[in-house]
PDB file of N, CA and C in Angstrom:
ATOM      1  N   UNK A   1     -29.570 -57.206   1.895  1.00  0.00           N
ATOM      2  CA  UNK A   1     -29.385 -55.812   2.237  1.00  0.00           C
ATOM      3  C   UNK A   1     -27.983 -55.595   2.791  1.00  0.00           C
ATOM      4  N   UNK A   2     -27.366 -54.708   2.971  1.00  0.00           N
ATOM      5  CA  UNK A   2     -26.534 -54.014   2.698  1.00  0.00           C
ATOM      6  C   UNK A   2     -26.436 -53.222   3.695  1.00  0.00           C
ATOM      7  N   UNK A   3     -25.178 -53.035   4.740  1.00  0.00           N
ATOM      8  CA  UNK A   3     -25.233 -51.839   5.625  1.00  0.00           C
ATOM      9  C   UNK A   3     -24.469 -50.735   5.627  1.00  0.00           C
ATOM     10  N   UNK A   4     -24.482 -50.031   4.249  1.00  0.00           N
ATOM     11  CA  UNK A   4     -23.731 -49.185   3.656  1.00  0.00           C
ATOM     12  C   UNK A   4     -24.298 -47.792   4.115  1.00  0.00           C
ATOM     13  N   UNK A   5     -23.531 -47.180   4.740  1.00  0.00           N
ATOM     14  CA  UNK A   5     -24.242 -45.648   5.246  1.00  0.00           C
ATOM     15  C   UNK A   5     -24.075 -44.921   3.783  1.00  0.00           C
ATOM     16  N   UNK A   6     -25.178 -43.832   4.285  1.00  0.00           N
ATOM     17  CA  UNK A   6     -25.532 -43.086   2.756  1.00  0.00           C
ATOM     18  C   UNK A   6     -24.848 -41.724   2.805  1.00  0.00           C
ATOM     19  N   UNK A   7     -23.813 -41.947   1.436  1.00  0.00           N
ATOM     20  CA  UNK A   7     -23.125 -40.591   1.503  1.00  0.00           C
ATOM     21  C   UNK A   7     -23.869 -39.850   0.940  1.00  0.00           C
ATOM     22  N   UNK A   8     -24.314 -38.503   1.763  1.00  0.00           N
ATOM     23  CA  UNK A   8     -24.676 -37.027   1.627  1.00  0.00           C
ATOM     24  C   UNK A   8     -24.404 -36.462   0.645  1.00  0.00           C
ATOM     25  N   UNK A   9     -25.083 -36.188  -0.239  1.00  0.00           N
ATOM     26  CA  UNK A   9     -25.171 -35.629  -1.626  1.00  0.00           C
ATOM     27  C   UNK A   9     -24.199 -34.258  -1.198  1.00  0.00           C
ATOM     28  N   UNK A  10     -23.042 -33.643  -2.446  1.00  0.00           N
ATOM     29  CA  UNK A  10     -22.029 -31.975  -1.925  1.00  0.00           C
ATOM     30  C   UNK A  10     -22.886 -31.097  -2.615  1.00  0.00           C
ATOM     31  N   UNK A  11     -24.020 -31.385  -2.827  1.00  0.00           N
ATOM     32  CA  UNK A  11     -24.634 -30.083  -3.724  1.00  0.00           C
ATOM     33  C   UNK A  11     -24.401 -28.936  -2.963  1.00  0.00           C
ATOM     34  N   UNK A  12     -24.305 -27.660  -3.498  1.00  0.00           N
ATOM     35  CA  UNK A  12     -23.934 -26.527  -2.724  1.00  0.00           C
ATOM     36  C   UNK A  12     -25.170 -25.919  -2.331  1.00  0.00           C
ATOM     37  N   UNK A  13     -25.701 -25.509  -1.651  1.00  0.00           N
ATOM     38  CA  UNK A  13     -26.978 -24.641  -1.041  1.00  0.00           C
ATOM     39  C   UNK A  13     -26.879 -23.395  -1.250  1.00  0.00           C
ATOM     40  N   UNK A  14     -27.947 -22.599  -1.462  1.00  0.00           N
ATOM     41  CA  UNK A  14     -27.943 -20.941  -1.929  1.00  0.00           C
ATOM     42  C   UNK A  14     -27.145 -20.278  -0.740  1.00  0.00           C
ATOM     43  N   UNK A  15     -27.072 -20.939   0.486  1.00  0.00           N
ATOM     44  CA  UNK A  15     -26.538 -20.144   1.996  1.00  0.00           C
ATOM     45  C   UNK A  15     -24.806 -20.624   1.966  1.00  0.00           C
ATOM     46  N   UNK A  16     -24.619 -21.238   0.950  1.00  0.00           N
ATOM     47  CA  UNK A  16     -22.762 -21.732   0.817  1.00  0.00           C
ATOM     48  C   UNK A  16     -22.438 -21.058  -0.568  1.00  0.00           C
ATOM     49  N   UNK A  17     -23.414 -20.676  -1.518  1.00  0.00           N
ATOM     50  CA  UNK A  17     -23.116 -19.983  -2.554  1.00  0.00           C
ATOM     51  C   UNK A  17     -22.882 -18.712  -1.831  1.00  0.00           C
ATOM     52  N   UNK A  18     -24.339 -17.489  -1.319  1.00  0.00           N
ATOM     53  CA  UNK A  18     -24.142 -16.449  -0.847  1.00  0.00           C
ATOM     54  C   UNK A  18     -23.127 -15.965   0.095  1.00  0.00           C
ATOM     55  N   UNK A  19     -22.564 -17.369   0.507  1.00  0.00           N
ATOM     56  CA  UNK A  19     -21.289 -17.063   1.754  1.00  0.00           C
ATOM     57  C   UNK A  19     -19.876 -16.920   1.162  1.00  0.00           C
ATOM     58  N   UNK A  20     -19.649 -17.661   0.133  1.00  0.00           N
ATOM     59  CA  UNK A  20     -18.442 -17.308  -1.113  1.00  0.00           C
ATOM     60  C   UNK A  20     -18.509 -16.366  -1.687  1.00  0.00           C
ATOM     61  N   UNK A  21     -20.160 -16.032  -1.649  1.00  0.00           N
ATOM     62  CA  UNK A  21     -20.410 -14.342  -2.647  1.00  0.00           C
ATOM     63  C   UNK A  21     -19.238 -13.380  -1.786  1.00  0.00           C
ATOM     64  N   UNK A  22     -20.058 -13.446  -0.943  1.00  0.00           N
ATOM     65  CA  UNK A  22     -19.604 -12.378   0.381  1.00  0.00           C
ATOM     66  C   UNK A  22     -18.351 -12.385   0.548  1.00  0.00           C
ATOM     67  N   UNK A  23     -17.238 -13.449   0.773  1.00  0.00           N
ATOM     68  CA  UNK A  23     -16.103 -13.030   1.009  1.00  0.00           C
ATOM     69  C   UNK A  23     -15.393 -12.653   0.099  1.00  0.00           C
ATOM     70  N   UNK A  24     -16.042 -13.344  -1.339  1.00  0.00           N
ATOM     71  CA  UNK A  24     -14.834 -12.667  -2.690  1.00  0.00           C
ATOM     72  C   UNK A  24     -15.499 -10.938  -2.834  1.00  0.00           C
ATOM     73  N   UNK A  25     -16.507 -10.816  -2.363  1.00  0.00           N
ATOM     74  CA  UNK A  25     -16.680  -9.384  -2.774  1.00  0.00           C
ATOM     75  C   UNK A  25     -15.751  -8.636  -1.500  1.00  0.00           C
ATOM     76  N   UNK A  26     -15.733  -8.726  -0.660  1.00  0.00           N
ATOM     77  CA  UNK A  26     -15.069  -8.089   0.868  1.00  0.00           C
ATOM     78  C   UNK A  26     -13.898  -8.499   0.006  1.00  0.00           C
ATOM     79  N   UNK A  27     -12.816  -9.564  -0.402  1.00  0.00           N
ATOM     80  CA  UNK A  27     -11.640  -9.617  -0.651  1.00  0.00           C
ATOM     81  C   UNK A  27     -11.452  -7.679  -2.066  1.00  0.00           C
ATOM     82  N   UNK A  28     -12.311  -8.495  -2.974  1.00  0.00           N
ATOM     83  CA  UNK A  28     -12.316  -7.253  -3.814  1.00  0.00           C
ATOM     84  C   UNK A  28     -12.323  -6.085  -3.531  1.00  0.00           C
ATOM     85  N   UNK A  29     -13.379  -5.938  -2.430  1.00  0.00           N
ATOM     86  CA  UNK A  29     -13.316  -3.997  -2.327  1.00  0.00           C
ATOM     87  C   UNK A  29     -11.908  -4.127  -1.266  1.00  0.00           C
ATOM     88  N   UNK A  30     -11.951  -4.803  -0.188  1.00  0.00           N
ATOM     89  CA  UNK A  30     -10.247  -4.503   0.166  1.00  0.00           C
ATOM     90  C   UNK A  30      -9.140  -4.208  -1.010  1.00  0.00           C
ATOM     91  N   UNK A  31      -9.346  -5.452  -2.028  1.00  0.00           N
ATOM     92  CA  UNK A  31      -7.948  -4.997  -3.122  1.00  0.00           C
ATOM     93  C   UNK A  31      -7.756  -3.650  -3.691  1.00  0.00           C
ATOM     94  N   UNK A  32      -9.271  -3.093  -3.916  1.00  0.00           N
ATOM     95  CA  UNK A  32      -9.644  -1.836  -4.740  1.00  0.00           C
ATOM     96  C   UNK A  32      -9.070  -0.537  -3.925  1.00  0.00           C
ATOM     97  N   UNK A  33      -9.409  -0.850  -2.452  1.00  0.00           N
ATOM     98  CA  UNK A  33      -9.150  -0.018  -1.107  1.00  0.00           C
ATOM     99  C   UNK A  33      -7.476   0.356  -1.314  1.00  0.00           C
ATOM    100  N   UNK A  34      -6.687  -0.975  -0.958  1.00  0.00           N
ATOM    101  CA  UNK A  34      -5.626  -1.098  -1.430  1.00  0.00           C
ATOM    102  C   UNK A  34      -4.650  -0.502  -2.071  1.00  0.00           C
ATOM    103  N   UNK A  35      -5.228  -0.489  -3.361  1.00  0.00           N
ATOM    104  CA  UNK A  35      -4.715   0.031  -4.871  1.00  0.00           C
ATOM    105  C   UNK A  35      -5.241   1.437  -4.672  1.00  0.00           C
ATOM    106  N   UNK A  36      -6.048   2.140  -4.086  1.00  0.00           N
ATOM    107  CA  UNK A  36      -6.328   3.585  -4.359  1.00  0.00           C
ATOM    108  C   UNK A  36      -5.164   4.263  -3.320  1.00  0.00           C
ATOM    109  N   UNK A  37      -5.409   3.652  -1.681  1.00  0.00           N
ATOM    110  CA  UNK A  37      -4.440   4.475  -1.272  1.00  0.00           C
ATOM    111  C   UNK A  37      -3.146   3.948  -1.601  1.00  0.00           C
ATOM    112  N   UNK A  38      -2.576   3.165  -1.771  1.00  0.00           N
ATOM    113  CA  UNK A  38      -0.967   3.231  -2.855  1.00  0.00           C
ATOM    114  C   UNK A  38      -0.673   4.156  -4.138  1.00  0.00           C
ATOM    115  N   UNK A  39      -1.896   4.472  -4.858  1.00  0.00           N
ATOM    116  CA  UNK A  39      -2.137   5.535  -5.568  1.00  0.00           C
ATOM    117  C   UNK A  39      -1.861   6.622  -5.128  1.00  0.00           C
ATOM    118  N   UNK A  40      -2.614   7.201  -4.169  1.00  0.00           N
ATOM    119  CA  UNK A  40      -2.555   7.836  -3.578  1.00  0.00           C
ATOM    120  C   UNK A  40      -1.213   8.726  -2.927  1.00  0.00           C
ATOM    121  N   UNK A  41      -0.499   7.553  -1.758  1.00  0.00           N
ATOM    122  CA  UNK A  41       0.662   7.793  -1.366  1.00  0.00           C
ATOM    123  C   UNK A  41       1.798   8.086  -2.326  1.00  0.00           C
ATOM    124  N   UNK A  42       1.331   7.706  -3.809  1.00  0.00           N
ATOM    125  CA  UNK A  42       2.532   7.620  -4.671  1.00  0.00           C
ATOM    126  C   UNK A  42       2.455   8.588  -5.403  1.00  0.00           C
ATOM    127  N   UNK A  43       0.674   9.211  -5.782  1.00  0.00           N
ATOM    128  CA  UNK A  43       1.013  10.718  -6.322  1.00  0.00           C
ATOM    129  C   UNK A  43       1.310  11.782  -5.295  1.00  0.00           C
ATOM    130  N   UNK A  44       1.261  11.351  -4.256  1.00  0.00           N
ATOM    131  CA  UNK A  44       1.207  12.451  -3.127  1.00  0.00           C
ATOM    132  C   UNK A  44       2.808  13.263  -3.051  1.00  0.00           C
ATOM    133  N   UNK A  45       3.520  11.664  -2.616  1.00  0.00           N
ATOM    134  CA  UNK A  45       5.067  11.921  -3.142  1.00  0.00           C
ATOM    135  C   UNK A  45       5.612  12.778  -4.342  1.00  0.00           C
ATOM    136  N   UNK A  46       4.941  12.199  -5.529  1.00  0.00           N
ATOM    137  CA  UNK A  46       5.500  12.444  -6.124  1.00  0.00           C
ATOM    138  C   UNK A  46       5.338  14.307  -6.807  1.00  0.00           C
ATOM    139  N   UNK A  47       3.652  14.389  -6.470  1.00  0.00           N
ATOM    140  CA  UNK A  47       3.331  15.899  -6.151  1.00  0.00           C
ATOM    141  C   UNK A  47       4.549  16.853  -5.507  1.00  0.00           C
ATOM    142  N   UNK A  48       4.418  16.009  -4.215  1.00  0.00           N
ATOM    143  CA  UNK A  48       5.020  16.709  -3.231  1.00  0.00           C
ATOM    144  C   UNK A  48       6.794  17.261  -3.844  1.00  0.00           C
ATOM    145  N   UNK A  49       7.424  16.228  -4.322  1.00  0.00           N
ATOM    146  CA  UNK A  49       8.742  16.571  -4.756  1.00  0.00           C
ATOM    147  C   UNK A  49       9.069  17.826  -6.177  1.00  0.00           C
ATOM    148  N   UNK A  50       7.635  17.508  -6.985  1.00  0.00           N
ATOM    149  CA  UNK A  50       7.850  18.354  -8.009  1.00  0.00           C
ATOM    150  C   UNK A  50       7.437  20.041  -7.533  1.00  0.00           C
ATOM    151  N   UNK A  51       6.878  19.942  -6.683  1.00  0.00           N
ATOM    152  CA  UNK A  51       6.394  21.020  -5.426  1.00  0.00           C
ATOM    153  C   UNK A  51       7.789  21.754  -5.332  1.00  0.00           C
ATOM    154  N   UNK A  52       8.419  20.627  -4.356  1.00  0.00           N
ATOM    155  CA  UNK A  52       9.663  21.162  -3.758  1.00  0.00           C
ATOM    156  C   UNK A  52      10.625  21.859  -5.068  1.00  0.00           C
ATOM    157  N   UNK A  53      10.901  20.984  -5.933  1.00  0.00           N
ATOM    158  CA  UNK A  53      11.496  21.125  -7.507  1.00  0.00           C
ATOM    159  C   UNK A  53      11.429  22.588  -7.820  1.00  0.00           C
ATOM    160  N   UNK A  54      10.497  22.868  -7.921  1.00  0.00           N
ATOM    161  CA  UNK A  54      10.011  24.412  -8.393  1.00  0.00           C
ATOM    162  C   UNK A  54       9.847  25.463  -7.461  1.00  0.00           C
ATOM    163  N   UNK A  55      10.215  24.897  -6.380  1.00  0.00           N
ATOM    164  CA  UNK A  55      10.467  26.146  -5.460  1.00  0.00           C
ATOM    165  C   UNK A  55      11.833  26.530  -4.767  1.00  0.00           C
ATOM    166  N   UNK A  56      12.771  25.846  -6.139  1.00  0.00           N
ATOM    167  CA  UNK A  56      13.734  25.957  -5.575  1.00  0.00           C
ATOM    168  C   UNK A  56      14.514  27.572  -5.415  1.00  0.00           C
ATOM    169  N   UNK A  57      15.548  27.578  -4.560  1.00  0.00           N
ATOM    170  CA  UNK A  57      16.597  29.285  -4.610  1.00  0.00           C
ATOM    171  C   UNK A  57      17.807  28.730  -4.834  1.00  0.00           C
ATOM    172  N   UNK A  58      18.860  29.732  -5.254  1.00  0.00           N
ATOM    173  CA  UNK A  58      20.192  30.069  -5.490  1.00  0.00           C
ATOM    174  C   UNK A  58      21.147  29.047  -4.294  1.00  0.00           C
ATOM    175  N   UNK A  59      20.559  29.019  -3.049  1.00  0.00           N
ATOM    176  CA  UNK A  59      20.933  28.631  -2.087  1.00  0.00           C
ATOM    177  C   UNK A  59      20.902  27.021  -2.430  1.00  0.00           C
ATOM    178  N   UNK A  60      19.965  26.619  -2.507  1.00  0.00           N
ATOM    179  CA  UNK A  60      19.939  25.082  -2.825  1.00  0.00           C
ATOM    180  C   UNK A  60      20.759  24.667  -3.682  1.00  0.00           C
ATOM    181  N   UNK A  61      21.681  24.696  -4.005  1.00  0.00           N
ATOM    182  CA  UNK A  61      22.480  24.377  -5.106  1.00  0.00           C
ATOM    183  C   UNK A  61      23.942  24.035  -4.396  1.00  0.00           C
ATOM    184  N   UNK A  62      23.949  24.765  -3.356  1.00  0.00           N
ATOM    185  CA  UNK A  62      25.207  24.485  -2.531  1.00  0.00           C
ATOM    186  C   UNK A  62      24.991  23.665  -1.643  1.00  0.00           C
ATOM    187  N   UNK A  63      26.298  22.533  -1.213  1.00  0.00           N
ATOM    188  CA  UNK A  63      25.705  21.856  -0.182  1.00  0.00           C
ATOM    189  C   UNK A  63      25.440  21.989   1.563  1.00  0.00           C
ATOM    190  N   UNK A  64      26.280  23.027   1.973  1.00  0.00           N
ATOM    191  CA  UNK A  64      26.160  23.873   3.160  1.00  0.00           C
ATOM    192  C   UNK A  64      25.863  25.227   3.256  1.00  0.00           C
ATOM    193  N   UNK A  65      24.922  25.564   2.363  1.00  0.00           N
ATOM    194  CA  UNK A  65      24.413  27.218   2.405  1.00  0.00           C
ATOM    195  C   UNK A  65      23.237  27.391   3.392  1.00  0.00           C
ATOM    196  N   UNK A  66      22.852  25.983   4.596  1.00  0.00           N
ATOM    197  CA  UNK A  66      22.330  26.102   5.254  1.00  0.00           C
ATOM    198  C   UNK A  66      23.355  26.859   6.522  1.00  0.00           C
ATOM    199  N   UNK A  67      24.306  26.478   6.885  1.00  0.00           N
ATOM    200  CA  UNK A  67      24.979  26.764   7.738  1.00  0.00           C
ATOM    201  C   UNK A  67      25.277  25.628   8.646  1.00  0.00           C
ATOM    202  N   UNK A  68      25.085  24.175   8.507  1.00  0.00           N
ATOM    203  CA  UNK A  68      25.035  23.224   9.341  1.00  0.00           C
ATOM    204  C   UNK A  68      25.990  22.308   8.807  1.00  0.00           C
ATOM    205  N   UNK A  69      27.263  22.784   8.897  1.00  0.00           N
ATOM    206  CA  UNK A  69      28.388  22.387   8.238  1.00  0.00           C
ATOM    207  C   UNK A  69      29.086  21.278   9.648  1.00  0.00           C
ATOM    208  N   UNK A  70      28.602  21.804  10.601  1.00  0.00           N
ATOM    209  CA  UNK A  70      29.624  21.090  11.943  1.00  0.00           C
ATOM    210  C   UNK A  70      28.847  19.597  11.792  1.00  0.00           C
ATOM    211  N   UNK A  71      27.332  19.676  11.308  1.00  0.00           N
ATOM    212  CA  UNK A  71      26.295  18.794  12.018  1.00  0.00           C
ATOM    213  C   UNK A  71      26.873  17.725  10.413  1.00  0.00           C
ATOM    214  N   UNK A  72      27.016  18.325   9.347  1.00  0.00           N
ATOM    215  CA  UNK A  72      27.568  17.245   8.398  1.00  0.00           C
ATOM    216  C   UNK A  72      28.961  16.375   8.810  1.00  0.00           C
ATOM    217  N   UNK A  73      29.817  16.873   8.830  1.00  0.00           N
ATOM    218  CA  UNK A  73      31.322  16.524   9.306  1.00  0.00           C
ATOM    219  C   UNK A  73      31.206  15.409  10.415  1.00  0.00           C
ATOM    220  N   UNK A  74      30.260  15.401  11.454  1.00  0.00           N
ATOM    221  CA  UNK A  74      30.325  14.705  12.643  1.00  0.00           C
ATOM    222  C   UNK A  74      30.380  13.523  12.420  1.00  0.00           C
ATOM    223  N   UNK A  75      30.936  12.901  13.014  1.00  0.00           N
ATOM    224  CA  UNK A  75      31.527  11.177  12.622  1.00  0.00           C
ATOM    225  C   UNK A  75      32.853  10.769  11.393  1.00  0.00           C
ATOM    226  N   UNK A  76      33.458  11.918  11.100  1.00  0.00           N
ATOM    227  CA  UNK A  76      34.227  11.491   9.896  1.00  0.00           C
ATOM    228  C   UNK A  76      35.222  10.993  10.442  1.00  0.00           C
ATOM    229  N   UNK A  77      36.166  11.375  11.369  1.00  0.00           N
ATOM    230  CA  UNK A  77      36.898  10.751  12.008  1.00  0.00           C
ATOM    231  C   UNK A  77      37.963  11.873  12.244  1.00  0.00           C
ATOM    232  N   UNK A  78      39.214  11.977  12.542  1.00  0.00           N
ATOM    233  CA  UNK A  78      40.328  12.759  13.831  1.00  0.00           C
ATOM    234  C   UNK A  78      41.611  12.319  12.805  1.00  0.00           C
TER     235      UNK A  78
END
Protein backbone atom coordinates (compact mmCIF):
# COMPACT_ATOMS: atom_id res chain seq x y z
CA UNK A 1 0.00 0.00 0.00
CA UNK A 2 0.73 3.21 -0.86
CA UNK A 3 0.40 6.58 1.01
CA UNK A 4 -0.68 8.61 -1.80
CA UNK A 5 -3.38 11.26 -0.80
CA UNK A 6 -6.38 11.25 -3.14
CA UNK A 7 -6.64 14.02 -5.56
CA UNK A 8 -10.24 15.47 -5.57
CA UNK A 9 -11.94 14.91 -8.67
CA UNK A 10 -12.42 19.28 -10.67
CA UNK A 11 -15.77 18.23 -11.80
CA UNK A 12 -17.72 21.44 -11.76
CA UNK A 13 -20.98 21.39 -9.52
CA UNK A 14 -24.39 22.94 -10.69
CA UNK A 15 -23.56 25.82 -7.68
CA UNK A 16 -19.94 26.73 -9.75
CA UNK A 17 -21.81 26.45 -13.07
CA UNK A 18 -24.86 28.80 -11.79
CA UNK A 19 -22.16 31.17 -10.23
CA UNK A 20 -20.34 31.78 -13.80
CA UNK A 21 -23.99 31.96 -15.09
CA UNK A 22 -24.50 34.91 -12.92
CA UNK A 23 -21.54 36.94 -13.40
CA UNK A 24 -21.34 36.64 -17.31
CA UNK A 25 -24.97 37.64 -17.37
CA UNK A 26 -24.38 40.88 -14.78
CA UNK A 27 -21.09 41.49 -17.06
CA UNK A 28 -23.59 41.50 -20.19
CA UNK A 29 -26.45 43.60 -19.07
CA UNK A 30 -23.69 46.14 -17.71
CA UNK A 31 -22.11 46.07 -21.43
CA UNK A 32 -25.72 46.52 -22.93
CA UNK A 33 -26.28 49.40 -20.07
CA UNK A 34 -23.11 50.81 -21.36
CA UNK A 35 -23.67 50.89 -25.05
CA UNK A 36 -27.26 52.45 -24.68
CA UNK A 37 -26.26 55.39 -22.63
CA UNK A 38 -23.14 56.19 -25.03
CA UNK A 39 -25.90 56.00 -27.56
CA UNK A 40 -27.61 58.02 -26.00
CA UNK A 41 -25.11 60.86 -25.04
CA UNK A 42 -24.07 60.73 -28.69
CA UNK A 43 -27.51 61.24 -30.26
CA UNK A 44 -28.26 63.71 -27.69
CA UNK A 45 -25.22 65.82 -28.91
CA UNK A 46 -25.63 65.35 -31.91
CA UNK A 47 -29.59 66.29 -31.83
CA UNK A 48 -28.69 68.99 -29.85
CA UNK A 49 -26.18 70.72 -32.49
CA UNK A 50 -28.43 70.16 -35.52
CA UNK A 51 -31.06 71.97 -33.13
CA UNK A 52 -28.72 74.77 -32.71
CA UNK A 53 -27.84 74.55 -36.79
CA UNK A 54 -31.31 75.49 -37.70
CA UNK A 55 -31.92 78.03 -35.46
CA UNK A 56 -29.54 79.95 -36.63
CA UNK A 57 -29.83 84.38 -37.31
CA UNK A 58 -28.01 86.89 -39.48
CA UNK A 59 -26.09 87.64 -36.32
CA UNK A 60 -24.32 84.34 -36.02
CA UNK A 61 -22.32 84.65 -38.86
CA UNK A 62 -20.23 87.42 -37.42
CA UNK A 63 -17.74 86.82 -34.94
CA UNK A 64 -18.50 89.70 -32.37
CA UNK A 65 -22.18 90.56 -33.09
CA UNK A 66 -22.51 89.52 -29.55
CA UNK A 67 -20.88 92.57 -28.27
CA UNK A 68 -18.13 90.81 -26.16
CA UNK A 69 -15.34 91.98 -28.16
CA UNK A 70 -13.15 93.26 -24.91
CA UNK A 71 -13.80 89.60 -23.31
CA UNK A 72 -12.21 88.04 -26.80
CA UNK A 73 -9.00 90.29 -27.09
CA UNK A 74 -8.02 89.65 -23.34
CA UNK A 75 -4.67 88.03 -23.12
CA UNK A 76 -3.33 88.97 -26.61
CA UNK A 77 -0.73 90.96 -25.42
CA UNK A 78 0.41 95.18 -25.25
Amino acid sequence: MLNEPEVPATEETEEDKLGEHKALRAIGWFSVGMAAASLGIFLGFELRSWYKFKRRTPYDFYSHSDGSAAISEYGVGI
